[in-house]
PDB file of N, CA and C in Angstrom:
ATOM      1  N   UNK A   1     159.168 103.647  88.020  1.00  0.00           N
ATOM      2  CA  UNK A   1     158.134 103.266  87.061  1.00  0.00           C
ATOM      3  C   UNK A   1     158.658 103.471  85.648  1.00  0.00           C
ATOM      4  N   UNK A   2     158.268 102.683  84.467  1.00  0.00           N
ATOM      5  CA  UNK A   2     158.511 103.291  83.284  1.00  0.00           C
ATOM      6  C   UNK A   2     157.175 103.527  82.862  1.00  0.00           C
ATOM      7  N   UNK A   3     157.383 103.929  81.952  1.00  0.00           N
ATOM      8  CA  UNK A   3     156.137 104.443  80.687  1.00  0.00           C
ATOM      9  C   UNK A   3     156.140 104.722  79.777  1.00  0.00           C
ATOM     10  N   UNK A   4     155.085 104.035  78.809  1.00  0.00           N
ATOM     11  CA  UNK A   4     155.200 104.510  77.293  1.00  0.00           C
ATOM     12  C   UNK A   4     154.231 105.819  76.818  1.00  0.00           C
ATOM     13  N   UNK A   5     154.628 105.667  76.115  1.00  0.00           N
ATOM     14  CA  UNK A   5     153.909 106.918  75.223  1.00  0.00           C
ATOM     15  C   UNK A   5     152.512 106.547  74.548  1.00  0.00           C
ATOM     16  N   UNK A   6     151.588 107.335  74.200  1.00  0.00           N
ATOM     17  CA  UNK A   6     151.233 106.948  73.387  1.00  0.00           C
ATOM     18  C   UNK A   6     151.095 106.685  71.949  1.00  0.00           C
ATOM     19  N   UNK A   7     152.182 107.463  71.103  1.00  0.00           N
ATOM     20  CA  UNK A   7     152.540 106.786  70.037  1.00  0.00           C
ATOM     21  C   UNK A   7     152.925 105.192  70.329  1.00  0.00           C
ATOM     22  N   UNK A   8     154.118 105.006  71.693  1.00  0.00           N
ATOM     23  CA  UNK A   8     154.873 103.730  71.482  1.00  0.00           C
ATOM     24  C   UNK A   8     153.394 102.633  71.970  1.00  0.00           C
ATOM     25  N   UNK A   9     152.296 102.890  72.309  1.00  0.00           N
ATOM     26  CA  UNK A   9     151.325 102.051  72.632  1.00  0.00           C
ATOM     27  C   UNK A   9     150.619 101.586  71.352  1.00  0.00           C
ATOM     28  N   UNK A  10     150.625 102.689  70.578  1.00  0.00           N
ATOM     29  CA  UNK A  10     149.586 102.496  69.557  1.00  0.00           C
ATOM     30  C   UNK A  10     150.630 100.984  68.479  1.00  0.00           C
ATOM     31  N   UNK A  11     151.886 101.597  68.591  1.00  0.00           N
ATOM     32  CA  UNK A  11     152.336 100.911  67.876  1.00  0.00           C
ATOM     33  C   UNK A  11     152.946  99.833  68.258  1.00  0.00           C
ATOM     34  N   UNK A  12     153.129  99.429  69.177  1.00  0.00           N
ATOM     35  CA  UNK A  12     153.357  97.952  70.483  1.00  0.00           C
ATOM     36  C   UNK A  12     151.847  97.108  70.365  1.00  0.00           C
ATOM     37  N   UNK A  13     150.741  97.636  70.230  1.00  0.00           N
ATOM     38  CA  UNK A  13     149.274  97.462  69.548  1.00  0.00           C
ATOM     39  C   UNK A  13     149.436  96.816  68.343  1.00  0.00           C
ATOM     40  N   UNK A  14     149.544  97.527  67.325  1.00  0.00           N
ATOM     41  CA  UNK A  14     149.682  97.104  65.664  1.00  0.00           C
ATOM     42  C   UNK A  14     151.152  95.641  65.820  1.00  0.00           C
ATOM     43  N   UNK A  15     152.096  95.647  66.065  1.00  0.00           N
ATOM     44  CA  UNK A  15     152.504  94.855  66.284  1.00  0.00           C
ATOM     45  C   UNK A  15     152.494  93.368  67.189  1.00  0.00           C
ATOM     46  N   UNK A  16     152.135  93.675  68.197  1.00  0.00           N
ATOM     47  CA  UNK A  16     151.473  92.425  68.775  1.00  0.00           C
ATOM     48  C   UNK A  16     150.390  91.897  67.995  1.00  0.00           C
ATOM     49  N   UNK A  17     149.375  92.675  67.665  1.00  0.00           N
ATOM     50  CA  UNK A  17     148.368  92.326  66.868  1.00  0.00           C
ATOM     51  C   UNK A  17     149.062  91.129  65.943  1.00  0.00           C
ATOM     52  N   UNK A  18     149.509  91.624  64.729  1.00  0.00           N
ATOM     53  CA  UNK A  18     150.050  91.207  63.686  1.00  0.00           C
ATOM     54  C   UNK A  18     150.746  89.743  64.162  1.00  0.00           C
ATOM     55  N   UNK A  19     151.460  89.735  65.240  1.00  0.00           N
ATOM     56  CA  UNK A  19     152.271  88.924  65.392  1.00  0.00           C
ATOM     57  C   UNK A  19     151.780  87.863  66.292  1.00  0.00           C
ATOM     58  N   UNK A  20     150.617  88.321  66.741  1.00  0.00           N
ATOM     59  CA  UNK A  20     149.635  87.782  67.281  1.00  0.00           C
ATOM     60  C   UNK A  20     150.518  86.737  68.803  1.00  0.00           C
ATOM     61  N   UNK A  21     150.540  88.361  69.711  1.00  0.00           N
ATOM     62  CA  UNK A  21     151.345  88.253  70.597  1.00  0.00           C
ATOM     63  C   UNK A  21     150.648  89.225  72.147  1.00  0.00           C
ATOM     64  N   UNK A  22     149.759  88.853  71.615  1.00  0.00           N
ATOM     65  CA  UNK A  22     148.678  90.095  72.528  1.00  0.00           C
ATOM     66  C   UNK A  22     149.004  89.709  73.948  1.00  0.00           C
ATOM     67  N   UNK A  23     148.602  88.288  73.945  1.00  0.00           N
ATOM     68  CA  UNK A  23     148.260  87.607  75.396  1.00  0.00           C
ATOM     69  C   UNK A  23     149.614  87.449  76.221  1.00  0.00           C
ATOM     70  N   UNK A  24     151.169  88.104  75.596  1.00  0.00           N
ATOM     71  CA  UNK A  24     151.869  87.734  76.568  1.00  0.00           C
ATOM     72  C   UNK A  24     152.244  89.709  76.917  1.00  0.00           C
ATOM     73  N   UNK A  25     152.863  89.696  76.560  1.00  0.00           N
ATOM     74  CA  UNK A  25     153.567  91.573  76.725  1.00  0.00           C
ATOM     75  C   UNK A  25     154.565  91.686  76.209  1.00  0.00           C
ATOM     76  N   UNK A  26     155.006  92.812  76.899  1.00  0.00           N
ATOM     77  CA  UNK A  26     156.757  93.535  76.306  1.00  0.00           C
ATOM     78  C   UNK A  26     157.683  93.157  77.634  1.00  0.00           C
ATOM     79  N   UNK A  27     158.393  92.332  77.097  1.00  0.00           N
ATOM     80  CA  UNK A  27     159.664  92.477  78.139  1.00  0.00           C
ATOM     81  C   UNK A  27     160.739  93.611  76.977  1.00  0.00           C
ATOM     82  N   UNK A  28     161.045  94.699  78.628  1.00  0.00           N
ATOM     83  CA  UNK A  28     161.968  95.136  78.437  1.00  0.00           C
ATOM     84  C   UNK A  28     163.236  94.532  79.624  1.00  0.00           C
ATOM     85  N   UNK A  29     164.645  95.191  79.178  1.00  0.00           N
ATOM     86  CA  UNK A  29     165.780  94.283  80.125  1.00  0.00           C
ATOM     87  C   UNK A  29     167.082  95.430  79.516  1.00  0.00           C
ATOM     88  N   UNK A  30     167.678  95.441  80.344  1.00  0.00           N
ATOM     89  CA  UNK A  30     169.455  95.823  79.461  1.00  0.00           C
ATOM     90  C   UNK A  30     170.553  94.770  79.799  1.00  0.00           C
ATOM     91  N   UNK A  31     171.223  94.829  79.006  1.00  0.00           N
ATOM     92  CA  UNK A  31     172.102  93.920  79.013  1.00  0.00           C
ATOM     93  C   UNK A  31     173.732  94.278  78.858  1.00  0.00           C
ATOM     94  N   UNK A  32     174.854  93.638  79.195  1.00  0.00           N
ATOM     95  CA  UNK A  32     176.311  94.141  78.762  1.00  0.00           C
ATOM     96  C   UNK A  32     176.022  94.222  77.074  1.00  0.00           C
ATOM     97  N   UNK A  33     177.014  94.988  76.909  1.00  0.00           N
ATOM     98  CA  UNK A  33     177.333  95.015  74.939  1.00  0.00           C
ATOM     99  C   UNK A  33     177.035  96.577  74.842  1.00  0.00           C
ATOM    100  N   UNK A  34     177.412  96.209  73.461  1.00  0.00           N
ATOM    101  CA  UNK A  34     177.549  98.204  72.927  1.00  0.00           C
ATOM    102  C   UNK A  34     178.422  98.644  73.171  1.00  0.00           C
ATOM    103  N   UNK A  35     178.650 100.020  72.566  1.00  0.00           N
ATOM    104  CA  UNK A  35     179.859 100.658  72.601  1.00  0.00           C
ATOM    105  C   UNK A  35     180.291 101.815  73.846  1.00  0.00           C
ATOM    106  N   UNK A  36     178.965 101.745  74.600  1.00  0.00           N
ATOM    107  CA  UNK A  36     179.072 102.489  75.779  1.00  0.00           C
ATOM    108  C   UNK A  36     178.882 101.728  76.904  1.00  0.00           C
ATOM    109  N   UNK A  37     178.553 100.376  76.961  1.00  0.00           N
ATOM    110  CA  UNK A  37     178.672  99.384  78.269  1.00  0.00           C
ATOM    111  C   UNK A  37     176.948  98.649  78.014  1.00  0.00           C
ATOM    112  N   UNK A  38     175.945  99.235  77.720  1.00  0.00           N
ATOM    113  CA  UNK A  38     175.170  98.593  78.179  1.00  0.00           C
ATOM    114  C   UNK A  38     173.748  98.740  76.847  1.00  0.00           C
ATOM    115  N   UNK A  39     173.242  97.692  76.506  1.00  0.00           N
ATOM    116  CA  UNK A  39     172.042  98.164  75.640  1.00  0.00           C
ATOM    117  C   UNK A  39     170.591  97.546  76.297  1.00  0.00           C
ATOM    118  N   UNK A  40     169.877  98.298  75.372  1.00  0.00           N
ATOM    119  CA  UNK A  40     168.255  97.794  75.746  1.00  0.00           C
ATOM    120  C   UNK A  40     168.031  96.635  74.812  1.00  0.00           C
ATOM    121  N   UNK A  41     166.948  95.782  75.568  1.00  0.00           N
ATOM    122  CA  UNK A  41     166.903  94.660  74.831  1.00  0.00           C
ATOM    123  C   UNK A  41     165.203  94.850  74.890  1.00  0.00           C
ATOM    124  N   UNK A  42     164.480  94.393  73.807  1.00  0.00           N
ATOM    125  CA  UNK A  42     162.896  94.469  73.928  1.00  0.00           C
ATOM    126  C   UNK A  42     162.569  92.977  73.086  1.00  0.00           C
ATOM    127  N   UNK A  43     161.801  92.437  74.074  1.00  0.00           N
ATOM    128  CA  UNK A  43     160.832  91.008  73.465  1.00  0.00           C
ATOM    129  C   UNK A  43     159.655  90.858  73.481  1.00  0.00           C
ATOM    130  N   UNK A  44     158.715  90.284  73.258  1.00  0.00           N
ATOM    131  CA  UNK A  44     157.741  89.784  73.988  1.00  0.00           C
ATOM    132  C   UNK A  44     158.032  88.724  74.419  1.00  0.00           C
ATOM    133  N   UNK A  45     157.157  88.308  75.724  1.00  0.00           N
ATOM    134  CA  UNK A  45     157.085  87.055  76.427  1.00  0.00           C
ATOM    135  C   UNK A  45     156.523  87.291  77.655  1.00  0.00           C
ATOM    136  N   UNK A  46     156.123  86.482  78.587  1.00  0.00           N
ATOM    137  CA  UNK A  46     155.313  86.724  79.339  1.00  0.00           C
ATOM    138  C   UNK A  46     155.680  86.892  81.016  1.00  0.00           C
ATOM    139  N   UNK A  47     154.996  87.190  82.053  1.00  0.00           N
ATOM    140  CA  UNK A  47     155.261  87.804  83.100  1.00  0.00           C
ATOM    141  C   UNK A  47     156.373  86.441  83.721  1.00  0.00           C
ATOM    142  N   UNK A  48     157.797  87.135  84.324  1.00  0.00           N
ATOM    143  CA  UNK A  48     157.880  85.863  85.099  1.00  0.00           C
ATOM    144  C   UNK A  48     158.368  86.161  86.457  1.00  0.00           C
ATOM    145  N   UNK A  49     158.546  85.629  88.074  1.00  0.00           N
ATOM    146  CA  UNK A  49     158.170  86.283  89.069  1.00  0.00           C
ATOM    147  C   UNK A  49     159.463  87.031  89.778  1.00  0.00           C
ATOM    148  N   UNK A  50     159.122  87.861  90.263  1.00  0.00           N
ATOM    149  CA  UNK A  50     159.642  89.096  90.408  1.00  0.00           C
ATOM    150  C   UNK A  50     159.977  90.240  89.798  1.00  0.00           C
ATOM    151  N   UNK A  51     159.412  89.881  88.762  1.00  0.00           N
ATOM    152  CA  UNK A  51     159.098  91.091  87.521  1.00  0.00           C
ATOM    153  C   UNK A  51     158.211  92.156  87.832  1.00  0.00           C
ATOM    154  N   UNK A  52     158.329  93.376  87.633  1.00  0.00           N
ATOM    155  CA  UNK A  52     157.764  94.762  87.762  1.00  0.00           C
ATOM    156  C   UNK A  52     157.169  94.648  86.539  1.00  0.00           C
ATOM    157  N   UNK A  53     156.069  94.672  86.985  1.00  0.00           N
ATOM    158  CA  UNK A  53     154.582  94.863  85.537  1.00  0.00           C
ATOM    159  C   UNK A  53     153.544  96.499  85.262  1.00  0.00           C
ATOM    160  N   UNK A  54     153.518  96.679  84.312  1.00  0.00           N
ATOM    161  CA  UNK A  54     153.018  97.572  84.390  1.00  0.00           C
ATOM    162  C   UNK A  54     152.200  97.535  82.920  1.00  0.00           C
ATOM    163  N   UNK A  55     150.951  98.332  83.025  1.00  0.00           N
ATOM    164  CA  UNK A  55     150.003  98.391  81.753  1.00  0.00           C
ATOM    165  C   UNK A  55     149.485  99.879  81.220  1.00  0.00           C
ATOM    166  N   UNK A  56     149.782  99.643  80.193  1.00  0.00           N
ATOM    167  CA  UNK A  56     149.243 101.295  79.138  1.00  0.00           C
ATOM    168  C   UNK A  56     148.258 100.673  78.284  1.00  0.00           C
ATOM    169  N   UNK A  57     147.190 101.249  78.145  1.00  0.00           N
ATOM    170  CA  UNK A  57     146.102 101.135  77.179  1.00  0.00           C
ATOM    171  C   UNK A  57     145.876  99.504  76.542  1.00  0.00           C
ATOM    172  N   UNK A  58     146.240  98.540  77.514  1.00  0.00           N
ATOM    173  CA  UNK A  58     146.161  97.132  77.208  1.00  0.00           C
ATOM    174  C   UNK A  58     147.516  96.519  76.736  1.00  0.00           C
ATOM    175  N   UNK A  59     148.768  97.046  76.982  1.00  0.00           N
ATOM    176  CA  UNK A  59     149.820  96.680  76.398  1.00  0.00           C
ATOM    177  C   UNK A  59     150.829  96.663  78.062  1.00  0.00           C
ATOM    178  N   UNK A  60     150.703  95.484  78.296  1.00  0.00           N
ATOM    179  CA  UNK A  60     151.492  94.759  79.675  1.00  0.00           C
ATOM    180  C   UNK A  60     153.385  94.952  79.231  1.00  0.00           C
ATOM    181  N   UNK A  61     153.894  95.890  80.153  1.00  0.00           N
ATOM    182  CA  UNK A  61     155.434  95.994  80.054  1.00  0.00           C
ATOM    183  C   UNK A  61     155.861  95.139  81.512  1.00  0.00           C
ATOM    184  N   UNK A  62     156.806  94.233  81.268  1.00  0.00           N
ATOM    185  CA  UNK A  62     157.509  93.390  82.288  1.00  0.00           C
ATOM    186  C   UNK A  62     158.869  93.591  82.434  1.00  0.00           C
ATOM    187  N   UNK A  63     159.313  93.966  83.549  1.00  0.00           N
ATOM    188  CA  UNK A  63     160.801  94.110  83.587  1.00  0.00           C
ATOM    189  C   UNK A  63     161.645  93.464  84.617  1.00  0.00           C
ATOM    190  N   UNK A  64     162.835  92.570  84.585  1.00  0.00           N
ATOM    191  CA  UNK A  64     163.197  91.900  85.599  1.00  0.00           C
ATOM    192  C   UNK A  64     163.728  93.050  86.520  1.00  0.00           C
ATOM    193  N   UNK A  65     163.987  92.719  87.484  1.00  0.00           N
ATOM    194  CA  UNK A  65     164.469  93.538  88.886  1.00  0.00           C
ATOM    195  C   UNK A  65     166.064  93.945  88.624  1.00  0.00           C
ATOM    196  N   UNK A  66     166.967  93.457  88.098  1.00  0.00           N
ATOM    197  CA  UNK A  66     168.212  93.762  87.659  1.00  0.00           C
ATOM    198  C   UNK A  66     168.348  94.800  86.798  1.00  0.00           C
ATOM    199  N   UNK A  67     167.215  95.008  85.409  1.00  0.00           N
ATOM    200  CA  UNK A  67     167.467  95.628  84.528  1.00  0.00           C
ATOM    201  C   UNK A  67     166.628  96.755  85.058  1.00  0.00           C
ATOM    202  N   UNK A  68     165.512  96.685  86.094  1.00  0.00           N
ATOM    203  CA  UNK A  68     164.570  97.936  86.521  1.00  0.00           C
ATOM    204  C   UNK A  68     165.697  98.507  87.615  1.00  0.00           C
ATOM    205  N   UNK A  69     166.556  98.309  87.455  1.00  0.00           N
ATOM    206  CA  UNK A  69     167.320  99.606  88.380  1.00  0.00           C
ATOM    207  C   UNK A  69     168.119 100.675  87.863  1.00  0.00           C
ATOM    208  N   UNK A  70     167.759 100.150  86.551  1.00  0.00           N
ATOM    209  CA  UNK A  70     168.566 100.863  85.128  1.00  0.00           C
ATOM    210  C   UNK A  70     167.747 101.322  84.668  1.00  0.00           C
ATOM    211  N   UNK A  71     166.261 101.698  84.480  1.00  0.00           N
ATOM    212  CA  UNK A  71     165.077 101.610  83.516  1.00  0.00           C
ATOM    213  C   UNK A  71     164.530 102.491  84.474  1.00  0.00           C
ATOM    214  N   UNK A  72     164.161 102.452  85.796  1.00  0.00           N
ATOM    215  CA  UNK A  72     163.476 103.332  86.396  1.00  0.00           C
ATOM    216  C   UNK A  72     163.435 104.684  86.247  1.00  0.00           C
ATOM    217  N   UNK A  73     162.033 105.310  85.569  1.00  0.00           N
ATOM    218  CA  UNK A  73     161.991 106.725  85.257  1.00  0.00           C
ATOM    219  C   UNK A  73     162.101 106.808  83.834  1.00  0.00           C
ATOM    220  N   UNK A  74     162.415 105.151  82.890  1.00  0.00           N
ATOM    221  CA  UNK A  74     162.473 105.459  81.326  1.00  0.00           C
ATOM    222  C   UNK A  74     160.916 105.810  81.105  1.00  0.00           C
ATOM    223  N   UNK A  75     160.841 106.318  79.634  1.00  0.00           N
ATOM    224  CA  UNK A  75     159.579 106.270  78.997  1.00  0.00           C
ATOM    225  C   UNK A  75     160.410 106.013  77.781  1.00  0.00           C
ATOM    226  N   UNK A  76     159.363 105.087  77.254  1.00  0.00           N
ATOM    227  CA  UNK A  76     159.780 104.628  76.001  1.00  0.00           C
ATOM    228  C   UNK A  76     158.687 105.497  74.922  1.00  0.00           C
ATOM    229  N   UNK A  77     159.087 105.458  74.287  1.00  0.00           N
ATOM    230  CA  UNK A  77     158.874 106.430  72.891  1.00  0.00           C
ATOM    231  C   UNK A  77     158.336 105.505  71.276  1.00  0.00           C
ATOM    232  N   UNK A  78     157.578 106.010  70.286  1.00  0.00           N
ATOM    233  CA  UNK A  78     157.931 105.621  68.977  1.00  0.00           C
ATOM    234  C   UNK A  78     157.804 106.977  68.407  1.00  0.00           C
ATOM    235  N   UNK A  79     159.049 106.877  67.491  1.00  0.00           N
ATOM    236  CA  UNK A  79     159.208 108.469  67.003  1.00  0.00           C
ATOM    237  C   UNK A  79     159.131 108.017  65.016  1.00  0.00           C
ATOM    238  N   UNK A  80     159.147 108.500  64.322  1.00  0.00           N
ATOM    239  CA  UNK A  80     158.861 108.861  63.063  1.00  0.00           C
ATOM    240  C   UNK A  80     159.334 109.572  62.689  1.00  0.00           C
ATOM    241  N   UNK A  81     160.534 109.848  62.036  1.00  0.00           N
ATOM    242  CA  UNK A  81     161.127 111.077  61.071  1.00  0.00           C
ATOM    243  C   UNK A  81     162.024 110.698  59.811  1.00  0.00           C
ATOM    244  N   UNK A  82     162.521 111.495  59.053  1.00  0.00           N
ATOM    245  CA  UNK A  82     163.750 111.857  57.860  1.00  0.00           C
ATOM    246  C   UNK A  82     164.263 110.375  57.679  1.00  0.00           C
ATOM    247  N   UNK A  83     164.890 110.361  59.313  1.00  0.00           N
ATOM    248  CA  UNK A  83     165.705 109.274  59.096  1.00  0.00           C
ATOM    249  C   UNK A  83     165.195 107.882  59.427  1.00  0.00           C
ATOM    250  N   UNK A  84     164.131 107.772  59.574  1.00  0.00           N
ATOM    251  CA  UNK A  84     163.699 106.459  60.086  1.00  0.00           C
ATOM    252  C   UNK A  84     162.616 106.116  60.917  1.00  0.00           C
ATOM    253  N   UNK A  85     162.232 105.450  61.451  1.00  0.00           N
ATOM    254  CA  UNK A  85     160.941 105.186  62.594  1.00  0.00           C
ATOM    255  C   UNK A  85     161.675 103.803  63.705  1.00  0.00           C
ATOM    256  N   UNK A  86     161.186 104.120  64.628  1.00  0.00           N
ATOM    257  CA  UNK A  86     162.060 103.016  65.633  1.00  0.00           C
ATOM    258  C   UNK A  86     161.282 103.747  67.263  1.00  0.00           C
ATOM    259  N   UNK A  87     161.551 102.691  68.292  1.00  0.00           N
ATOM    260  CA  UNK A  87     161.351 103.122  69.427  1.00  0.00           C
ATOM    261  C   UNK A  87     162.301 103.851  70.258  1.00  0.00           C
ATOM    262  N   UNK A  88     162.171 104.060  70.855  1.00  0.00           N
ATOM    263  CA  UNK A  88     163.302 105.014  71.450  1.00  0.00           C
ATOM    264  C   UNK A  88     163.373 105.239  73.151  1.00  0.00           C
ATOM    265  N   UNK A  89     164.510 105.266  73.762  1.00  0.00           N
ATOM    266  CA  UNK A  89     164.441 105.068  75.150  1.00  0.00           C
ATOM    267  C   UNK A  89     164.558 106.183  75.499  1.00  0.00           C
ATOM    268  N   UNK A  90     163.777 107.126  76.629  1.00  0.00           N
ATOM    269  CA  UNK A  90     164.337 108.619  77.351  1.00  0.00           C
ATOM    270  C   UNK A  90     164.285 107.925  78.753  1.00  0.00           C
ATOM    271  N   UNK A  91     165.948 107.466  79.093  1.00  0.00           N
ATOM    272  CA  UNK A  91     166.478 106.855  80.042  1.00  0.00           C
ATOM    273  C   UNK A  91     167.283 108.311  80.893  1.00  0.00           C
ATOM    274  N   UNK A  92     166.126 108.677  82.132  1.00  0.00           N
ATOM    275  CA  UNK A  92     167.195 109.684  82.705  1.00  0.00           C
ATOM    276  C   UNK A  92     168.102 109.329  83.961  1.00  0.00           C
ATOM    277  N   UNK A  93     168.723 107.883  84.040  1.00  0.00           N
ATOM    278  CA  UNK A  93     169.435 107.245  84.094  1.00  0.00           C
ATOM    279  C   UNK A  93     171.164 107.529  83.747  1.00  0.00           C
ATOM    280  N   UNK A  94     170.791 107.587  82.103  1.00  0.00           N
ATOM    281  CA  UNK A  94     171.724 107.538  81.343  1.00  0.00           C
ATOM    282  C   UNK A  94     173.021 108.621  81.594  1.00  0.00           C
ATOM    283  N   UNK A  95     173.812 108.348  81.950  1.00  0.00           N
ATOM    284  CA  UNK A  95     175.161 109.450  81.921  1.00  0.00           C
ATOM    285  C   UNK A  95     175.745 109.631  80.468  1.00  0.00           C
ATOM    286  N   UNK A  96     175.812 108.568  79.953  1.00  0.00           N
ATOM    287  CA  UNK A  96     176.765 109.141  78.457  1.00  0.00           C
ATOM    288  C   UNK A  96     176.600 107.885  77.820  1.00  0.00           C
ATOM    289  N   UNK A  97     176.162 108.162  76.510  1.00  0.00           N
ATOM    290  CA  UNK A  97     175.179 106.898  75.419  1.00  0.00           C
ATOM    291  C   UNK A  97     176.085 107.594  74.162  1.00  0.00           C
ATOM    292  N   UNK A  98     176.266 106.176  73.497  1.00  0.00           N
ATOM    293  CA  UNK A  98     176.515 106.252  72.021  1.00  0.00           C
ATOM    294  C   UNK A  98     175.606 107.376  70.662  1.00  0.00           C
ATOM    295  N   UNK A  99     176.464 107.763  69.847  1.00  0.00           N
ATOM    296  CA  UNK A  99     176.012 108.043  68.870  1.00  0.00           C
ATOM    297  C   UNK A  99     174.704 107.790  68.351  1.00  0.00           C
ATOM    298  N   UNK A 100     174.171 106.504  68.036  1.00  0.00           N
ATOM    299  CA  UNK A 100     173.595 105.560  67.865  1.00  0.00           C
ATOM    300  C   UNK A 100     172.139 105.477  68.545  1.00  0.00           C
ATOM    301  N   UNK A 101     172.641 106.027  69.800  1.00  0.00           N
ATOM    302  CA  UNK A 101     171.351 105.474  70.602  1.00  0.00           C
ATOM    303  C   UNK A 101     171.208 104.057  71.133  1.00  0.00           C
ATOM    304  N   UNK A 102     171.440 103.140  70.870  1.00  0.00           N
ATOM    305  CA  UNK A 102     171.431 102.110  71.685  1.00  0.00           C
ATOM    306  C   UNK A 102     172.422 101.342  72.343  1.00  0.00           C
ATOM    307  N   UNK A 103     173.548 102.170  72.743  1.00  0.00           N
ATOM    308  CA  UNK A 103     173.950 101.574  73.844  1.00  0.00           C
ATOM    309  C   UNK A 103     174.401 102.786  75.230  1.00  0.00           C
ATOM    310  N   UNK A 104     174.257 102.610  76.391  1.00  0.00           N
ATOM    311  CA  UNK A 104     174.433 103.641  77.328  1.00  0.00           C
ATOM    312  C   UNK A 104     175.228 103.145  78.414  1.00  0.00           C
ATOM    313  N   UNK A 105     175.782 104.317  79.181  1.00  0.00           N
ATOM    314  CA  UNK A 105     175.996 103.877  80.660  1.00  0.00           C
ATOM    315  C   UNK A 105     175.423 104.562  81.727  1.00  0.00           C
ATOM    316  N   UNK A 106     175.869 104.488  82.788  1.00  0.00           N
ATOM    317  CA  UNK A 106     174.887 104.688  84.092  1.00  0.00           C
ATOM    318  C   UNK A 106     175.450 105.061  85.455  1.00  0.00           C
TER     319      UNK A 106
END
């Protein structure tokens, strides 16, 4: 399963809103690239089949079956500090990830 937070809901909320993107969801996915083999990729767009769906407080997360074998057990995050504001992956998955944060391996 993944799961967000509820900071990352509130603010997956304010953004769909705005962008007026309510009616489809969040695809999450990973992909090759990065400096450690593999990054997260986040869109909206809408369910497509064989996708693992899941819902927090009205905010639909879709994930294809390739990238949910990598993702299983994430919770996604929105954090706020010093250096910045951004979402954030706690992938316990992950064996050894970049500096950076967005790229990992597995």
């Amino acid at each position: 399963m993944i799961t967000l937070t509820p900071a990352a809901v509130v603010r997956l909320k304010e953004v769909m809103a705005r962008e007026k993107r309510e009616a489809v969801g969040l695809r999450i996915a990973v992909q090759g690239g990065g400096c450690s083999g593999m990054s997260y990729v986040m869109e909206f767009g809408a369910e497509k089949p064989g996708d693992e769906t899941f819902e927090f407080g009205g905010v639909r997360v879709h994930v294809d079956l390739k990238s949910y074998l990598y993702l299983n057990g994430t919770e996604l995050d929105y954090v706020e500090g010093l250096m910045g504001a951004g979402f954030k992956f706690n992938n316990p998955n992950v064996k050894r990830s970049c500096s950076c944060g967005e790229s990992f391996t597995v």
